[in-house]
Structures are given as C-alpha cells and as structure tokens.
C-alpha atoms as a PDB file:
ATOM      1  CA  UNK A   1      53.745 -14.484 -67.232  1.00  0.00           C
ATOM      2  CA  UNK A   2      56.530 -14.455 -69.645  1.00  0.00           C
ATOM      3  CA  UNK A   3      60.425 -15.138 -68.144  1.00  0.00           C
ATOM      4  CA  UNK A   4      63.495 -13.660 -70.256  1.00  0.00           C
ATOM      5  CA  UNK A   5      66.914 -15.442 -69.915  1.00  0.00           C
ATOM      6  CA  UNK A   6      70.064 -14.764 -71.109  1.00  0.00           C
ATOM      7  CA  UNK A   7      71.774 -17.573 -72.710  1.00  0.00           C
ATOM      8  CA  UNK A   8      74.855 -18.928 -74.944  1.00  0.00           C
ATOM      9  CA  UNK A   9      72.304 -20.908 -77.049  1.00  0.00           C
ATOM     10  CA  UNK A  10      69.058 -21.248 -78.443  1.00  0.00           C
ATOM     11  CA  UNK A  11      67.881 -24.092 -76.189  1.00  0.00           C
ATOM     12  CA  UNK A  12      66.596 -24.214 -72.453  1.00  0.00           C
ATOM     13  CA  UNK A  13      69.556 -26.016 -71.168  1.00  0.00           C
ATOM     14  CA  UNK A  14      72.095 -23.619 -72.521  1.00  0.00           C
ATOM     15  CA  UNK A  15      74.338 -22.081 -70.280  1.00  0.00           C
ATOM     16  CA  UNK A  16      73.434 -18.173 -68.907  1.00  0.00           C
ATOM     17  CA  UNK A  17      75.183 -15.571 -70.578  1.00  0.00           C
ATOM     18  CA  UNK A  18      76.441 -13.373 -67.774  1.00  0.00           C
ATOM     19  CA  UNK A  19      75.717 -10.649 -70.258  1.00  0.00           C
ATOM     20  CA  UNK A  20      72.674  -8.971 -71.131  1.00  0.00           C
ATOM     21  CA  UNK A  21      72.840  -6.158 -74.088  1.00  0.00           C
ATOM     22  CA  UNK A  22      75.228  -8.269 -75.482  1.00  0.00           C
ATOM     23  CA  UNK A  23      74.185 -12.223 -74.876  1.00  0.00           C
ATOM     24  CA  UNK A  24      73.695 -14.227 -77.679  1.00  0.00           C
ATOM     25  CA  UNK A  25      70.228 -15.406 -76.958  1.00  0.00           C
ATOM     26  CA  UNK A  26      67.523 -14.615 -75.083  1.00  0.00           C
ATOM     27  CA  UNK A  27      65.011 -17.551 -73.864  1.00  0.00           C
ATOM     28  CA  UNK A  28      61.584 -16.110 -73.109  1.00  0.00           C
ATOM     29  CA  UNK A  29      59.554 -18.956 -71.091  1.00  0.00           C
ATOM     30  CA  UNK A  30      55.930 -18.540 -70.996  1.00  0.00           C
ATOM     31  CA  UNK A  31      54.768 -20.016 -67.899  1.00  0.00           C
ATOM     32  CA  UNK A  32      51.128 -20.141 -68.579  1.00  0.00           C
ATOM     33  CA  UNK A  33      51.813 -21.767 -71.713  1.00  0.00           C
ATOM     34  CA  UNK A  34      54.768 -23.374 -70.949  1.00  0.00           C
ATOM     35  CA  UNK A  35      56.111 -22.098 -74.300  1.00  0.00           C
ATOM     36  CA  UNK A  36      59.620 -21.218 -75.138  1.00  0.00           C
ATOM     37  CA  UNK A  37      60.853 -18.841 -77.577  1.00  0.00           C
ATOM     38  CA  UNK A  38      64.367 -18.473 -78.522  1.00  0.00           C
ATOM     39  CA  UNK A  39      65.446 -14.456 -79.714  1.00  0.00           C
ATOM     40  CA  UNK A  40      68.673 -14.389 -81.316  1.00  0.00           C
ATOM     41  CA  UNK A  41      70.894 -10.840 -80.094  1.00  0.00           C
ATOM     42  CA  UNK A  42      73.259 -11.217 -82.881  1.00  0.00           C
ATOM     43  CA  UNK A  43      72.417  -7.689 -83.778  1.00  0.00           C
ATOM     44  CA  UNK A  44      73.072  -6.246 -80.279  1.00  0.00           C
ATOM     45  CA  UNK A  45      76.105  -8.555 -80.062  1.00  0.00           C
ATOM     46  CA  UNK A  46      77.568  -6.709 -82.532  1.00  0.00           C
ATOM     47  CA  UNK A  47      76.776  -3.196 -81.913  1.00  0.00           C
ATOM     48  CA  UNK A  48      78.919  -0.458 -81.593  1.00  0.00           C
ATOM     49  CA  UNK A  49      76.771   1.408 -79.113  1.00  0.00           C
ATOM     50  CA  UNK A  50      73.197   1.086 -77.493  1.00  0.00           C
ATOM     51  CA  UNK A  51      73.003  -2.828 -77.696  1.00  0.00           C
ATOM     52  CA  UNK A  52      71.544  -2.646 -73.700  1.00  0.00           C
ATOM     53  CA  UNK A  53      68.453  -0.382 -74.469  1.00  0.00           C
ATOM     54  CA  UNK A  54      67.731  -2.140 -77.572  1.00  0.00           C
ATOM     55  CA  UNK A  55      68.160  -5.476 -75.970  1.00  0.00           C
ATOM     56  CA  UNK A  56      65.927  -4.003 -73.456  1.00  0.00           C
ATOM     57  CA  UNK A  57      63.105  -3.287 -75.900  1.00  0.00           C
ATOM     58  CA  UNK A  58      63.171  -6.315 -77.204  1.00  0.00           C
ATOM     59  CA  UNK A  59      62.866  -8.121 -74.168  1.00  0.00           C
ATOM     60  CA  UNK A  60      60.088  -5.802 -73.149  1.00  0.00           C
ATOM     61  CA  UNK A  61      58.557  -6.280 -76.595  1.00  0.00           C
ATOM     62  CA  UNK A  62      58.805 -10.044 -76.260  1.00  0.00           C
ATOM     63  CA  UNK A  63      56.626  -9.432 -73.143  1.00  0.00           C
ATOM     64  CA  UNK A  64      58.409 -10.875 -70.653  1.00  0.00           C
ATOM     65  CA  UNK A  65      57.722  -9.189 -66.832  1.00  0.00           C
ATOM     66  CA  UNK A  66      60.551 -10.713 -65.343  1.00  0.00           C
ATOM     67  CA  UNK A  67      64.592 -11.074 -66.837  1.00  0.00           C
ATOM     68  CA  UNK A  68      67.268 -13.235 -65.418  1.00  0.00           C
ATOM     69  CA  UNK A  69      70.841 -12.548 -66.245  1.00  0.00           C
ATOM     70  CA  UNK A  70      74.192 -11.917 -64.525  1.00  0.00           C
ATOM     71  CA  UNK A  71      74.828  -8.287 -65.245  1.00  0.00           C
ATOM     72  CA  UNK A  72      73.063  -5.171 -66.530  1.00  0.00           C
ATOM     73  CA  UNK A  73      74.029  -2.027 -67.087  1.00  0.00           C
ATOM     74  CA  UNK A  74      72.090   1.416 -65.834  1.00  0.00           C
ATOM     75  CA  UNK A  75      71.013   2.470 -69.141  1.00  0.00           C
ATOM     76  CA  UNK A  76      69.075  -1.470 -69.958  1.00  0.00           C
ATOM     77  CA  UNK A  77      68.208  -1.354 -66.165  1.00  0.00           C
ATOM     78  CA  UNK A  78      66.336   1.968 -66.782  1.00  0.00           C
ATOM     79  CA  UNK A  79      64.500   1.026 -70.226  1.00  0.00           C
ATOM     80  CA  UNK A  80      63.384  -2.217 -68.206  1.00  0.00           C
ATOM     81  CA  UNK A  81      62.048  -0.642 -65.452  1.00  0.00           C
ATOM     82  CA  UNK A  82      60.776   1.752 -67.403  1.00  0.00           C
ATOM     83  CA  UNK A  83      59.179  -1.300 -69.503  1.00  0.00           C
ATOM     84  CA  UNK A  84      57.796  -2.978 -66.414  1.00  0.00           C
ATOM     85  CA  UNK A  85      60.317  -5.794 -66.639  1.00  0.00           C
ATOM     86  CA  UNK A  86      61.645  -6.889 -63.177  1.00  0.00           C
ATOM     87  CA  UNK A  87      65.084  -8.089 -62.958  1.00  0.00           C
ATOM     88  CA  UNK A  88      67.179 -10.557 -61.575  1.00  0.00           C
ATOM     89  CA  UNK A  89      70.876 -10.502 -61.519  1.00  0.00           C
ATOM     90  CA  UNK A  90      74.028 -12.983 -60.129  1.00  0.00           C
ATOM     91  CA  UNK A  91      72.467 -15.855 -62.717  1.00  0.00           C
ATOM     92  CA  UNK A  92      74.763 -18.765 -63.215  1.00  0.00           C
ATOM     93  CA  UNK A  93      74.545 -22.136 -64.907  1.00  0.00           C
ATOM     94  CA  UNK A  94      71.655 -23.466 -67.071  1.00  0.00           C
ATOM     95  CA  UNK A  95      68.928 -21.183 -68.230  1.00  0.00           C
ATOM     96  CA  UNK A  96      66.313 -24.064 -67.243  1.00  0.00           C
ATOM     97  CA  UNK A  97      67.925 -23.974 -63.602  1.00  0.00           C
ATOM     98  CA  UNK A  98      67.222 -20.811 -63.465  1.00  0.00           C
ATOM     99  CA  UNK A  99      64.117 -20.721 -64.139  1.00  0.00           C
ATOM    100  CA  UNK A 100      63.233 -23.658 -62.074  1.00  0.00           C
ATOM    101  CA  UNK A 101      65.325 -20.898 -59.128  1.00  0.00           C
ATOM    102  CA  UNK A 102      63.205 -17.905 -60.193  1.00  0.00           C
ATOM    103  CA  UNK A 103      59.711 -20.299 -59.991  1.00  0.00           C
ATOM    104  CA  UNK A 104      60.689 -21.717 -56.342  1.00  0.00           C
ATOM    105  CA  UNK A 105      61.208 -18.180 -55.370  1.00  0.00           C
ATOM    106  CA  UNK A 106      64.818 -18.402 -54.726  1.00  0.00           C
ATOM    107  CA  UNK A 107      66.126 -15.565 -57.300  1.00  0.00           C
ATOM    108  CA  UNK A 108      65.119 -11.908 -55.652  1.00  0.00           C
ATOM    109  CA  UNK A 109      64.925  -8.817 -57.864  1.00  0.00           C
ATOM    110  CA  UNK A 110      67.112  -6.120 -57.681  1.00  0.00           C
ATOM    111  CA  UNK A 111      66.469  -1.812 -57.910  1.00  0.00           C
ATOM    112  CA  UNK A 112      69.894  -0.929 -59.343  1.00  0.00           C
ATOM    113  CA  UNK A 113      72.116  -1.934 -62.193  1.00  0.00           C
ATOM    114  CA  UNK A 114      74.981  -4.001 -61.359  1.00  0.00           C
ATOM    115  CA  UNK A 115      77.859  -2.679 -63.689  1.00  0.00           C
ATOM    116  CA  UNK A 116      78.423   0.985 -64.739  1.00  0.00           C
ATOM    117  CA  UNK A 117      78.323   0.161 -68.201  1.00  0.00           C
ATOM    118  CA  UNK A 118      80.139  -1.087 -71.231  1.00  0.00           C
ATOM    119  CA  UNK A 119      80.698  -4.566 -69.641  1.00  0.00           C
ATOM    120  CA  UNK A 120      82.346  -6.928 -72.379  1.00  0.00           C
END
C-alpha cells in the first residue's frame, strides 16, 4: 500500500508541511516495495484557485490509500474520499516519523476536513 506525505522537501526526513493543496512536496512511500517517490506541488503551490482537488488527484493518481498531513480542506477531503484515499491529519515533524507513527498504528483517520478552506 502506497503512503502520501506532505513535506517541505523532496527527501524522507523533510519536515511535514502542515499544508496539503498547497505543500511543496508530496512523499509517496510504497510499503510493499519500500519505494519512495518524491511529487513536486509547485504547480498547486502557486495556484490561484483549486490547488486542494488537484493536489487531491494527484495524490490519488500516485496511488496512495492513505495521506498524512496537518490540514485539509472540505473540497481535497471530498475528492480523497471520493478517491479512496484515507486521511490523517494533526501531522508534525519528519515525514519518516510519520510514517514510522502511521505503520505502528498510532496516527487514526479522520471523516471530516479540518479547516473550512483557503488555509495559507
């Protein structure tokens, strides 16, 4: 199963982006493979408008089932869910600590967005 993270940088011991339409990277961990894949955002850190659902996509796209980040917004949250993608929120420090967290169980999924939208 594939693991999206939002992160500050391309590696695994970046720091989390509290972010997620808008976070620099996301780190996709394969855990059957133990491959990792770096996705630059750049474009959706930059957007005007609609950088959440087209993060989103590409998360879902990456395959990842499961994302970790601090925040989402409803619109992302509903294009995940819709996408099969369960999510995480409240992530803080290094994206390889939390994914060591999410494997030991310790991060729980959540059934509602955690911002209204628009977060900066």
């Amino acid at each position: 199963m594939k693991v999206a993270v939002t992160s500050r940088g391309p590696e695994p011991d970046s720091e989390i982006d509290p972010r997620f339409g808008r976070a620099k990277y996301f780190i996709i961990f394969d855990r059957e493979t133990d491959e990792v894949v770096a996705l630059d955002n750049t474009q959706n850190l930059n957007a005007l408008q609609g950088a959440g659902i087209q993060a989103a996509r590409n998360v879902i796209d990456a395959g990842a089932k499961a994302l970790i980040t601090g925040n989402v917004g409803p619109k992302a949250f509903a294009t995940l869910k819709a996408g099969g993608v369960e999510v995480c929120l409240g992530a803080d420090g290094t994206v390889r600590d939390m994914v060591e967290q999410y494997e030991a169980g310790r991060l729980r999924s959540v059934d509602k967005p955690s911002v209204t939208g628009h977060w900066v």
